[in-house]
PDB file of N, CA and C in Angstrom:
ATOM      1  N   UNK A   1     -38.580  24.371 -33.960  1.00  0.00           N
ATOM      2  CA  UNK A   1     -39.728  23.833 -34.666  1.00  0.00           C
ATOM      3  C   UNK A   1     -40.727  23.347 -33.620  1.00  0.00           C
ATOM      4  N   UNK A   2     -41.939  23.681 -33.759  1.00  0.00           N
ATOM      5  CA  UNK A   2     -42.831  23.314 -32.829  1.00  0.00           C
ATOM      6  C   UNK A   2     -43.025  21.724 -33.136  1.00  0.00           C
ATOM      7  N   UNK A   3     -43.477  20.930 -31.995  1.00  0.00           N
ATOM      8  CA  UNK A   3     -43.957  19.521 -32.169  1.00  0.00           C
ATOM      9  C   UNK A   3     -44.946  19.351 -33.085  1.00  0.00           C
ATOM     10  N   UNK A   4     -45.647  20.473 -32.880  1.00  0.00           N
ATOM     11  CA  UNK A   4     -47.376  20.048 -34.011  1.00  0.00           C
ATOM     12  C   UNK A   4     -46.959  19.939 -35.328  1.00  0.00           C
ATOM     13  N   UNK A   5     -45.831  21.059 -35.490  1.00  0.00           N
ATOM     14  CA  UNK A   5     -45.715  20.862 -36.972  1.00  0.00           C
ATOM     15  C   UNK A   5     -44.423  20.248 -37.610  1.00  0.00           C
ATOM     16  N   UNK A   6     -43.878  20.019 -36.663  1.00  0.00           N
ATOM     17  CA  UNK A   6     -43.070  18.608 -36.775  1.00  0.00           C
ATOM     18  C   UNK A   6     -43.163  17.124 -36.890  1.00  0.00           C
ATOM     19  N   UNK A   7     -44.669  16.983 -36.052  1.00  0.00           N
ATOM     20  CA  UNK A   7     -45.331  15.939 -36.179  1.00  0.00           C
ATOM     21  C   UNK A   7     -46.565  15.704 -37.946  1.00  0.00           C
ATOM     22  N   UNK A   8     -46.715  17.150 -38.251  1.00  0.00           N
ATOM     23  CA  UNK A   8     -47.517  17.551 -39.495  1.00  0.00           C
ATOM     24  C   UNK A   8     -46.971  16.855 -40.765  1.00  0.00           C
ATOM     25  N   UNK A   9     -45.380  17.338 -40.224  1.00  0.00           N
ATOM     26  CA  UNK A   9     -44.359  17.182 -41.474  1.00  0.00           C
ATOM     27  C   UNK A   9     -44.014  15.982 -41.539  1.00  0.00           C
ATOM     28  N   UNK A  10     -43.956  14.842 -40.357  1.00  0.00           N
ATOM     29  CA  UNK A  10     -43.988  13.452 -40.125  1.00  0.00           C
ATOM     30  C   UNK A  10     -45.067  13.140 -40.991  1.00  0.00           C
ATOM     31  N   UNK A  11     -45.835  12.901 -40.696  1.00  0.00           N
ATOM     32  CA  UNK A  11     -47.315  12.507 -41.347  1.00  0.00           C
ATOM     33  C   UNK A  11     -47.359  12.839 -42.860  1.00  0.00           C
ATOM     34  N   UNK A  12     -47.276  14.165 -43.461  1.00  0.00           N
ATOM     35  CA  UNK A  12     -47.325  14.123 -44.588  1.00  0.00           C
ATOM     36  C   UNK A  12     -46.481  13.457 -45.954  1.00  0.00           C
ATOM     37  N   UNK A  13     -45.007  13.270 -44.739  1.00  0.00           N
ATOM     38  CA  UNK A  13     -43.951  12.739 -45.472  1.00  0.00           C
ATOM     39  C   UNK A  13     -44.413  11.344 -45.641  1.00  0.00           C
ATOM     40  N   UNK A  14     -44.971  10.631 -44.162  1.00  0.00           N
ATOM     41  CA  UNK A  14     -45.013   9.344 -44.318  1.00  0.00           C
ATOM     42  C   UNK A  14     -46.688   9.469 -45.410  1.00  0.00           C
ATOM     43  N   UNK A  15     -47.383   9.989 -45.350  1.00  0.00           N
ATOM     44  CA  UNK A  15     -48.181   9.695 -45.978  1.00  0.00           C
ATOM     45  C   UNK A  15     -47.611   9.918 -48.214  1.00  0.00           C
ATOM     46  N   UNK A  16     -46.601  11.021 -48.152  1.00  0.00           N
ATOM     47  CA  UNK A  16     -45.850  10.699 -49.569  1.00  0.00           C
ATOM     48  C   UNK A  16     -45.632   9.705 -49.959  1.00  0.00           C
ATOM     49  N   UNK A  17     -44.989   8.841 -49.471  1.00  0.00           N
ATOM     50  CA  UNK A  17     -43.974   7.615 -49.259  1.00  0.00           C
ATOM     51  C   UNK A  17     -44.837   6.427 -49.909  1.00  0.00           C
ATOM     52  N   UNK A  18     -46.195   6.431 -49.704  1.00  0.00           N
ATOM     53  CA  UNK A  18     -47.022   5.330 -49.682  1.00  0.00           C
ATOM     54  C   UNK A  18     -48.312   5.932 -50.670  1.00  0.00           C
ATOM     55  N   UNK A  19     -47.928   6.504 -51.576  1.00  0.00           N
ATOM     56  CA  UNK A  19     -48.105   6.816 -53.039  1.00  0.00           C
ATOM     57  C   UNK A  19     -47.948   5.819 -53.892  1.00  0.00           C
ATOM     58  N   UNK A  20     -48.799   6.194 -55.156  1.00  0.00           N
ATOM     59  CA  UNK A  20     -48.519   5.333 -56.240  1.00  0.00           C
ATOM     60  C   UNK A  20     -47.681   6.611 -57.086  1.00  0.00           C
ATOM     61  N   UNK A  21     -46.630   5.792 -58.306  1.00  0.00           N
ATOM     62  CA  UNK A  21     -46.071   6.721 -58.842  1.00  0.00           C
ATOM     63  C   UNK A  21     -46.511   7.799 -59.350  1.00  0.00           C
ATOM     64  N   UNK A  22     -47.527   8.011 -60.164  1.00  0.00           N
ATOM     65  CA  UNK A  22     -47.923   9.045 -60.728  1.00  0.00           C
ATOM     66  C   UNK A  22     -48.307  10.171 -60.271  1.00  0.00           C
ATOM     67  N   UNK A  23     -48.329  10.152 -58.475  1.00  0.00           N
ATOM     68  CA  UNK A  23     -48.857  11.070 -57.931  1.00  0.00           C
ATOM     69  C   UNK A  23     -47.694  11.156 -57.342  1.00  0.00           C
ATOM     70  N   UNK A  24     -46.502  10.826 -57.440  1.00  0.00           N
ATOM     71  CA  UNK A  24     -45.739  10.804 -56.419  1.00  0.00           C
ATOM     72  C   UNK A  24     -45.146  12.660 -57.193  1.00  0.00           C
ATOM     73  N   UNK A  25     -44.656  12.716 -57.574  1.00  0.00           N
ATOM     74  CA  UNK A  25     -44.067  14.388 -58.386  1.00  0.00           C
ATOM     75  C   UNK A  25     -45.578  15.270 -57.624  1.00  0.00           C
ATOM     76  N   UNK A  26     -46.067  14.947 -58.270  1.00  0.00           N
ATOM     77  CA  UNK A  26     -47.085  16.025 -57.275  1.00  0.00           C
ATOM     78  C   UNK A  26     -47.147  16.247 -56.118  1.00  0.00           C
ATOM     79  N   UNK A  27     -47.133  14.936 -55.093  1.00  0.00           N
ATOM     80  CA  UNK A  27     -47.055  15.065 -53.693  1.00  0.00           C
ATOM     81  C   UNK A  27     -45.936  15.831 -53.110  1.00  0.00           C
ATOM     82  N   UNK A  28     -44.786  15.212 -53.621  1.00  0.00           N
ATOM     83  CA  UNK A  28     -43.574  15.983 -53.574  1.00  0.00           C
ATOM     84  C   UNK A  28     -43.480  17.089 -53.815  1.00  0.00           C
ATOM     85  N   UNK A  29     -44.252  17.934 -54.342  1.00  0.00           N
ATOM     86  CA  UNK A  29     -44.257  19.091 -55.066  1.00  0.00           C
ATOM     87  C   UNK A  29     -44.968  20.215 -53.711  1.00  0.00           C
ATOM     88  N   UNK A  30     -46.300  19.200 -53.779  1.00  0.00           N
ATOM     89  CA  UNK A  30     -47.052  19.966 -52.863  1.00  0.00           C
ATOM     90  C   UNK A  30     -46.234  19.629 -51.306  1.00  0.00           C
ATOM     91  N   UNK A  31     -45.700  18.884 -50.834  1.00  0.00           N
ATOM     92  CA  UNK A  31     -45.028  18.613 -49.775  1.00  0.00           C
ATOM     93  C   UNK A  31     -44.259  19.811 -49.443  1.00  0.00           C
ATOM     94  N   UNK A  32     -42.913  20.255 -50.098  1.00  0.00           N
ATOM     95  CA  UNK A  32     -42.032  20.701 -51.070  1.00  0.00           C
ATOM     96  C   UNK A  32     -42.355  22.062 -50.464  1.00  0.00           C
ATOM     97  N   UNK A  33     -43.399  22.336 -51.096  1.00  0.00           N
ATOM     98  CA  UNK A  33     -44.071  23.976 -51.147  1.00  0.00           C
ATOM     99  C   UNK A  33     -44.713  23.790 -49.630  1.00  0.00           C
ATOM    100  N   UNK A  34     -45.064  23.182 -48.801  1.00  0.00           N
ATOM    101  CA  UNK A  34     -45.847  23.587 -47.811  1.00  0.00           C
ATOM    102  C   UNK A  34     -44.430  23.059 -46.567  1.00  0.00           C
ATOM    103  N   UNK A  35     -43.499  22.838 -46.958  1.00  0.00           N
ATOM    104  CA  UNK A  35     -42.159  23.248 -46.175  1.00  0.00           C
ATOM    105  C   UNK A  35     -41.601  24.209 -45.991  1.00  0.00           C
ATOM    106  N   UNK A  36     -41.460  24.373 -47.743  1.00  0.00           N
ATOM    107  CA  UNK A  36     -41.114  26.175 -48.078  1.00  0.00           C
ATOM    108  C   UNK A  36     -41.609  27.050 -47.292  1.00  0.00           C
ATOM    109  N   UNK A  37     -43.081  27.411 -47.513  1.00  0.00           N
ATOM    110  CA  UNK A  37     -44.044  27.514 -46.691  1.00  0.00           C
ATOM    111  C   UNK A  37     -43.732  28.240 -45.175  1.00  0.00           C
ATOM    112  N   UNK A  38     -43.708  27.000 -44.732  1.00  0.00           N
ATOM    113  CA  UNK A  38     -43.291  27.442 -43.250  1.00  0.00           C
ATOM    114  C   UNK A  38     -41.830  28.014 -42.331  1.00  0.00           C
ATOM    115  N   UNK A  39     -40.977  27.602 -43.561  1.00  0.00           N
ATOM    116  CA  UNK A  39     -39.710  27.923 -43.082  1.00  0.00           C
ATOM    117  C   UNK A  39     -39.756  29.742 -43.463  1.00  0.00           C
ATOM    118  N   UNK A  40     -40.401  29.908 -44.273  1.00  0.00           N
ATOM    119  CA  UNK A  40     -40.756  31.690 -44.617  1.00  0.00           C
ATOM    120  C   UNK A  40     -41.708  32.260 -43.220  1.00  0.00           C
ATOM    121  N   UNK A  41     -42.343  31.443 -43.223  1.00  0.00           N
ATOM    122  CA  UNK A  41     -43.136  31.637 -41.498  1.00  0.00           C
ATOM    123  C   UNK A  41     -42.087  32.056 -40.565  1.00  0.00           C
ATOM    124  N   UNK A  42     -41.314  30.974 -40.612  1.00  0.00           N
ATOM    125  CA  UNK A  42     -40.393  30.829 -39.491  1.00  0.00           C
ATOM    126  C   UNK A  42     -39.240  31.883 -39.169  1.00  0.00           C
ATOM    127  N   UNK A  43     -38.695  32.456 -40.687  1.00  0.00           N
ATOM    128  CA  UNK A  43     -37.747  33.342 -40.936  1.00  0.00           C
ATOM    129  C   UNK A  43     -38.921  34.677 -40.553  1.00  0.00           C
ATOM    130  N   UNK A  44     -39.643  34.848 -40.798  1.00  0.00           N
ATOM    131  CA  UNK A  44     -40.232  36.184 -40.976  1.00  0.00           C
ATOM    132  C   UNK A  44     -40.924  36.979 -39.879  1.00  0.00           C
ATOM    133  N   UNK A  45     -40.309  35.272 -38.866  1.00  0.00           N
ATOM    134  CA  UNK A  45     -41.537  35.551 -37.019  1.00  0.00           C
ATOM    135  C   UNK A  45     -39.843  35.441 -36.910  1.00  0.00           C
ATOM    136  N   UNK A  46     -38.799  35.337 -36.796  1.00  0.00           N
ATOM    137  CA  UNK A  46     -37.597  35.515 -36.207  1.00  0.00           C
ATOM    138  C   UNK A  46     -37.510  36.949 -36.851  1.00  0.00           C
ATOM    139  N   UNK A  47     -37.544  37.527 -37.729  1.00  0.00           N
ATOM    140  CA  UNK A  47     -37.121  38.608 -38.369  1.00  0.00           C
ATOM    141  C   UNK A  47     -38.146  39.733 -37.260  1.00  0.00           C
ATOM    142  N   UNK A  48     -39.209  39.796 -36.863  1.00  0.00           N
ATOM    143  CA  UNK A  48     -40.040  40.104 -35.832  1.00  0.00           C
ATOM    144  C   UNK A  48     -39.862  39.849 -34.835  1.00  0.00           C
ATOM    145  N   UNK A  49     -39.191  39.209 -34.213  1.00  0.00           N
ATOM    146  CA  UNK A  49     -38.595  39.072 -32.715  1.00  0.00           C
ATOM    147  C   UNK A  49     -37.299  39.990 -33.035  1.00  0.00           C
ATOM    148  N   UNK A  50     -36.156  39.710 -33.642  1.00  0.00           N
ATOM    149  CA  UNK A  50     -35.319  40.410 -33.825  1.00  0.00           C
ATOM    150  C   UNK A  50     -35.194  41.579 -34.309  1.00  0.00           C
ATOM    151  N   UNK A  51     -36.462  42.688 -34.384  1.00  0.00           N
ATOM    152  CA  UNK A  51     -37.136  43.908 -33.912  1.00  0.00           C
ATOM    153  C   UNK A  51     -37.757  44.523 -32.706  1.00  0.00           C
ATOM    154  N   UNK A  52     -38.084  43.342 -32.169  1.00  0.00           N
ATOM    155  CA  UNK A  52     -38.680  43.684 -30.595  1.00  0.00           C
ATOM    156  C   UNK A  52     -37.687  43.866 -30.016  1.00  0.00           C
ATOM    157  N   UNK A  53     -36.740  42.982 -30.683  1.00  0.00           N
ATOM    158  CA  UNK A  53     -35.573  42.947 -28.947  1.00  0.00           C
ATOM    159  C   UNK A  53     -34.578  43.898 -29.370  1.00  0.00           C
ATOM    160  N   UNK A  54     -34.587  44.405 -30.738  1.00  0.00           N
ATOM    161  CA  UNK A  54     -33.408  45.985 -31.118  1.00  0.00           C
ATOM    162  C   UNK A  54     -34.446  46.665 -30.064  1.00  0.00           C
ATOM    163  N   UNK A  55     -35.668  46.545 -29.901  1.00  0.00           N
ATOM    164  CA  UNK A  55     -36.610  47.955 -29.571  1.00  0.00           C
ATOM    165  C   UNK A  55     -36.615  47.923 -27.975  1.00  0.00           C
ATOM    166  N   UNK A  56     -36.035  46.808 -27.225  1.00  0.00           N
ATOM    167  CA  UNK A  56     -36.395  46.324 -26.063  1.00  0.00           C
ATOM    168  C   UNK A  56     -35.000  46.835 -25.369  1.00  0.00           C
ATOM    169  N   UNK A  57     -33.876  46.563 -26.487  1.00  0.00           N
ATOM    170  CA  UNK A  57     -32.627  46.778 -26.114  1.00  0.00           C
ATOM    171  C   UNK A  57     -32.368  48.694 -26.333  1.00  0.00           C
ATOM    172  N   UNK A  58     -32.771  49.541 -27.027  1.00  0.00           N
ATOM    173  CA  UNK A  58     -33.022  50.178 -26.982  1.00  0.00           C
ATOM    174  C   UNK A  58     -33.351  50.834 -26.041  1.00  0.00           C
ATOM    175  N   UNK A  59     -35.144  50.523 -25.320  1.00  0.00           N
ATOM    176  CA  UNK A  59     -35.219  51.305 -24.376  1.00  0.00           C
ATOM    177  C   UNK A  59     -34.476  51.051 -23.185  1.00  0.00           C
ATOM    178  N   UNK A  60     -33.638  50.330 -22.653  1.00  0.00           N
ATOM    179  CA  UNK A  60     -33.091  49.339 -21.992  1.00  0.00           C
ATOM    180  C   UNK A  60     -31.830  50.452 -21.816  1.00  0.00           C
ATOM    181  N   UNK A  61     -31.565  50.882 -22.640  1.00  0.00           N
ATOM    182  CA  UNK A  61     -29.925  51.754 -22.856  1.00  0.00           C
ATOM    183  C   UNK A  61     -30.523  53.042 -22.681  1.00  0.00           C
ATOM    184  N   UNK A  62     -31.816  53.397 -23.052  1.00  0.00           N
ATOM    185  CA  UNK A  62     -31.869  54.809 -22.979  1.00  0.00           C
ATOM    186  C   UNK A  62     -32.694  54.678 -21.118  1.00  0.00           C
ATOM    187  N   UNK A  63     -33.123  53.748 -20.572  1.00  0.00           N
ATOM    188  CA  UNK A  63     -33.488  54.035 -19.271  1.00  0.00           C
ATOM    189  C   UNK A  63     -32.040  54.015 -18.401  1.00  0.00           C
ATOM    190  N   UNK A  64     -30.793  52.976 -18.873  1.00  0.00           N
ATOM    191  CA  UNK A  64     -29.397  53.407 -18.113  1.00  0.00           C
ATOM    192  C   UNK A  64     -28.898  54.381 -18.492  1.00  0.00           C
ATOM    193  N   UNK A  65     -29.359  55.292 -19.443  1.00  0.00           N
ATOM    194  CA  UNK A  65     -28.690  56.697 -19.468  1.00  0.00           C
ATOM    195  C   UNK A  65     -29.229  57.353 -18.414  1.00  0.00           C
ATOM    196  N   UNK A  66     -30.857  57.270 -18.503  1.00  0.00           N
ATOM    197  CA  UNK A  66     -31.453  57.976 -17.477  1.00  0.00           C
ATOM    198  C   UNK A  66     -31.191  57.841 -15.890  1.00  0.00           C
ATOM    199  N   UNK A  67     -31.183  56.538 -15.978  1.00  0.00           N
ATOM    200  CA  UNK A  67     -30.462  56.401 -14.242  1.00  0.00           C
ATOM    201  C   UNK A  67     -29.684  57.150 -13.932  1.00  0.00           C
ATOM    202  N   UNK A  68     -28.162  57.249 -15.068  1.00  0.00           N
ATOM    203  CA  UNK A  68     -26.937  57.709 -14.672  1.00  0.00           C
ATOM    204  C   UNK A  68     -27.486  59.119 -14.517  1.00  0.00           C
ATOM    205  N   UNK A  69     -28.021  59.576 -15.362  1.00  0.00           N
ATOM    206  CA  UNK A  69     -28.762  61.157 -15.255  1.00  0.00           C
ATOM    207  C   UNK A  69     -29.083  61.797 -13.610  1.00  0.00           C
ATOM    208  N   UNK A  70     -29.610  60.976 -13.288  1.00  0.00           N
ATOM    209  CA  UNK A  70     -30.593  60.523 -12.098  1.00  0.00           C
ATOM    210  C   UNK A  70     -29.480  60.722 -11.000  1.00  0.00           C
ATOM    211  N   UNK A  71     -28.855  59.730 -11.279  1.00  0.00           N
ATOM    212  CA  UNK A  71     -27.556  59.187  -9.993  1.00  0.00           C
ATOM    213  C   UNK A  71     -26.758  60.203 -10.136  1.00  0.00           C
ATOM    214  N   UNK A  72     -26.490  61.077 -11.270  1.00  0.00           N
ATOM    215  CA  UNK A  72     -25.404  62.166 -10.964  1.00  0.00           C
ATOM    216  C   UNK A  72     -26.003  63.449 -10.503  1.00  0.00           C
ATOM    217  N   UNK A  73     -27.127  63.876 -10.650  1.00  0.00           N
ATOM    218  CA  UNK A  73     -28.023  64.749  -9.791  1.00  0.00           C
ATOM    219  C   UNK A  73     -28.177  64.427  -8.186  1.00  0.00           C
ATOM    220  N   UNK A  74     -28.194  63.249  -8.227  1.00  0.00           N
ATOM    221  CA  UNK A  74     -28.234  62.778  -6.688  1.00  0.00           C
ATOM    222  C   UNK A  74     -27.373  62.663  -6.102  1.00  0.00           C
ATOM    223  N   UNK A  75     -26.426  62.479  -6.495  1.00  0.00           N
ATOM    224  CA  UNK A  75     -24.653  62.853  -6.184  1.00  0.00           C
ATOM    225  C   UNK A  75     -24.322  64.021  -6.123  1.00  0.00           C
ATOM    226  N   UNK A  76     -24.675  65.031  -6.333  1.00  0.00           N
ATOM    227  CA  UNK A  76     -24.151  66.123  -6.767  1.00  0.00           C
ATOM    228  C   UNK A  76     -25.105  66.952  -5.466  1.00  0.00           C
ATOM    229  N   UNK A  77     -26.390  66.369  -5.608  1.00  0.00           N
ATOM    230  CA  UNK A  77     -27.156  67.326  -4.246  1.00  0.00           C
ATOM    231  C   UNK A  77     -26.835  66.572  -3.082  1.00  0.00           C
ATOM    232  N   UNK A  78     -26.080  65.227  -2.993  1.00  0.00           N
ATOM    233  CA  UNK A  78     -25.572  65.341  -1.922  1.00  0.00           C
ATOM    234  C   UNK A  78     -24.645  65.839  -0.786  1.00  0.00           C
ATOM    235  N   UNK A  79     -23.749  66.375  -1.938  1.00  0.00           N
ATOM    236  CA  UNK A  79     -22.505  66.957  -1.939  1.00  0.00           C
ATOM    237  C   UNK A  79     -22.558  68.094  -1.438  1.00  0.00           C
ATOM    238  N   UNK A  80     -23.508  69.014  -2.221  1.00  0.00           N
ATOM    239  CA  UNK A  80     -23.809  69.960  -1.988  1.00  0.00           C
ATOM    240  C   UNK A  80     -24.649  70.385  -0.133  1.00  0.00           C
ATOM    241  N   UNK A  81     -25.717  69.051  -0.612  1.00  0.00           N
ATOM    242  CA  UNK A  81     -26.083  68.910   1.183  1.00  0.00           C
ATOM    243  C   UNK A  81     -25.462  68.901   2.400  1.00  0.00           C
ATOM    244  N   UNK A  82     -23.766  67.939   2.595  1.00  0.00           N
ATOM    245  CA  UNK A  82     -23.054  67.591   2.936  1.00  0.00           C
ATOM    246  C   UNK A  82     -21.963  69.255   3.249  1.00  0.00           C
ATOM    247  N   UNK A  83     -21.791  70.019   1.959  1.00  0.00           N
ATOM    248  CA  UNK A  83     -21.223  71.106   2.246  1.00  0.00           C
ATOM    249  C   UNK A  83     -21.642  71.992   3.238  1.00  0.00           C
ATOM    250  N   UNK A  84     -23.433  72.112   3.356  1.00  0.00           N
ATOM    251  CA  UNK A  84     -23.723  73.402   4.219  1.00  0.00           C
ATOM    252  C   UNK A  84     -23.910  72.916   5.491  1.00  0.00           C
ATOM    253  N   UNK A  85     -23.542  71.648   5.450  1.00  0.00           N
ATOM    254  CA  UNK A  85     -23.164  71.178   7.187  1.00  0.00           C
ATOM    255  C   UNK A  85     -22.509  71.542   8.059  1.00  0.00           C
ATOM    256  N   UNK A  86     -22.628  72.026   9.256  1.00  0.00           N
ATOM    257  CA  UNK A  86     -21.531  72.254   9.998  1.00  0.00           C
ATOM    258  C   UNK A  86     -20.986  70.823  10.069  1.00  0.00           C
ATOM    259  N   UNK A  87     -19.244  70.916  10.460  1.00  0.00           N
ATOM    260  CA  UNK A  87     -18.322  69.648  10.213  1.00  0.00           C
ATOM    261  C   UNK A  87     -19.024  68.607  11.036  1.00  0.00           C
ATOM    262  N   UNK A  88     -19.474  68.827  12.449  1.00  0.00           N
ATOM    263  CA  UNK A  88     -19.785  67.762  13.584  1.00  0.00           C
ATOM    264  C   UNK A  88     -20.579  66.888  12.765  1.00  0.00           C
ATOM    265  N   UNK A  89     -21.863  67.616  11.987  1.00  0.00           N
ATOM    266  CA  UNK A  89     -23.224  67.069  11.827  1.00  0.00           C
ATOM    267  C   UNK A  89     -22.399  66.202  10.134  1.00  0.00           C
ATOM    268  N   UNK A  90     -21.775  67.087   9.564  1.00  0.00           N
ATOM    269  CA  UNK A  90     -21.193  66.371   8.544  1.00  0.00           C
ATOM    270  C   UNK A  90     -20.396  64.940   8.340  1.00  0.00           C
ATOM    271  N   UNK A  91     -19.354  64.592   9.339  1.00  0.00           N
ATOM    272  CA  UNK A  91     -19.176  63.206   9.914  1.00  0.00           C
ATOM    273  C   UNK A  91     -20.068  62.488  10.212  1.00  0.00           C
ATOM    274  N   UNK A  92     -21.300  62.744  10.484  1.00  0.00           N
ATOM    275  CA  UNK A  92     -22.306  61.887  10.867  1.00  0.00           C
ATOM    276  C   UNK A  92     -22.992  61.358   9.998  1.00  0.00           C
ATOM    277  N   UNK A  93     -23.529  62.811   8.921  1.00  0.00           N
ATOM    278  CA  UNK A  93     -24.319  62.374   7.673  1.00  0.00           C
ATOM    279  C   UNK A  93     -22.995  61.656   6.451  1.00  0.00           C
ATOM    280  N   UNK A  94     -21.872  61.463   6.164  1.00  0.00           N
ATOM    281  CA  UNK A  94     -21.143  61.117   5.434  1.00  0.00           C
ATOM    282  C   UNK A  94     -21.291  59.453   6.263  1.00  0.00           C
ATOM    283  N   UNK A  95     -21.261  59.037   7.581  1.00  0.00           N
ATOM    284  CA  UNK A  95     -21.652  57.860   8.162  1.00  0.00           C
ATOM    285  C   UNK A  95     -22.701  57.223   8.007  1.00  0.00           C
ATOM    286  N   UNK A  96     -23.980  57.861   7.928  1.00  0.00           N
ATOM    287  CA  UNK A  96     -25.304  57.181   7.367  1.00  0.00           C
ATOM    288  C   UNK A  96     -25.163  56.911   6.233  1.00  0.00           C
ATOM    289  N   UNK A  97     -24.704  58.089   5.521  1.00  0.00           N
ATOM    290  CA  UNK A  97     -24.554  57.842   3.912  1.00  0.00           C
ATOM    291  C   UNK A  97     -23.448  56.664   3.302  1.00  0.00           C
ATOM    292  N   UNK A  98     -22.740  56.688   4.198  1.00  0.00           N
ATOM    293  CA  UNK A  98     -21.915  55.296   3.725  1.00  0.00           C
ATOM    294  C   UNK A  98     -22.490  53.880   4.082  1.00  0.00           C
ATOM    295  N   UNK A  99     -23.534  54.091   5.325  1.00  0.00           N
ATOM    296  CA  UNK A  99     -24.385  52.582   5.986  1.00  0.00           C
ATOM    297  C   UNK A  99     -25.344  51.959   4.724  1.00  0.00           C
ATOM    298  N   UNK A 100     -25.770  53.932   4.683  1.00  0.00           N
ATOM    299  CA  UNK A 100     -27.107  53.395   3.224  1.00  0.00           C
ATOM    300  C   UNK A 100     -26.680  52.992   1.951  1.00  0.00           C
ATOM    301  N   UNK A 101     -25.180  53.468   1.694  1.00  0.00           N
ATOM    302  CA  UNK A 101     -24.618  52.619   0.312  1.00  0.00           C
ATOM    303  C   UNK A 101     -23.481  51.729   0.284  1.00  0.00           C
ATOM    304  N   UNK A 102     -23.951  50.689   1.589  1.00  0.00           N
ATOM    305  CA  UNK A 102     -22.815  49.571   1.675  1.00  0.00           C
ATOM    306  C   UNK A 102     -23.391  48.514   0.712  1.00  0.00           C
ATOM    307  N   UNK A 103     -22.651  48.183  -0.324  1.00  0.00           N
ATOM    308  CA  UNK A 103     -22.805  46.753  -0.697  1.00  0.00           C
ATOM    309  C   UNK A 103     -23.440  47.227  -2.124  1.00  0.00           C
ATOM    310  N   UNK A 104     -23.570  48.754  -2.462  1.00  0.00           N
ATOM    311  CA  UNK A 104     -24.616  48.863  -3.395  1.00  0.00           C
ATOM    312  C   UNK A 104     -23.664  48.435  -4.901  1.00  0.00           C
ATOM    313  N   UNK A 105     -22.292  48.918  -4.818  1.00  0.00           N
ATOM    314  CA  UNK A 105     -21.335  48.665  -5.663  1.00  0.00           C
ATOM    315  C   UNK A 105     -20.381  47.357  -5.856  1.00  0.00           C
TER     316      UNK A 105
END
């Protein structure tokens, strides 16, 4: 609940309170309804966040598919790189390649 309208709902309550009877059912009424009011606000801006973030979480899963996409192409042409090596030069590049992915896992 925000302060402003926590402080709104202070005020209007205390201003109920200090009614004469005959207005008091009405105040209450209108009080009542402009609670209602906002708690439909409140549900209906959560119901809207909890669409952004299916949509956020979403792309979120479909960009770690894509990585893995990514990372197994890049794995795979390394491998392949690594094969048309002669052996000497191949110990060497399997050595860089292990410097450049220390710590990544």
């Amino acid at each position: 609940m925000s302060k402003e309208r926590l402080e709104e709902i202070k005020y209007e309550l205390y201003t109920l309170h200090n009614c004469t009877d005959t207005d008091e059912a009405i105040k209450d009424f209108i009080f009542n309804h402009l609670k209602i009011e906002w708690i439909i606000e409140q549900a209906e801006r959560v119901r809207e966040l909890e669409e952004e973030c299916a949509g956020w979480k979403e792309a979120s899963r479909f960009n770690d598919e894509k990585l893995e996409q990514q990372n197994k192409r890049y794995r795979e042409a390394i491998f392949k790189a690594l094969d048309a090596l002669p052996v000497g030069f191949k110990n060497e590049a399997v050595r860089i390649l292990g410097e450049a992915l220390e710590g990544e896992e």
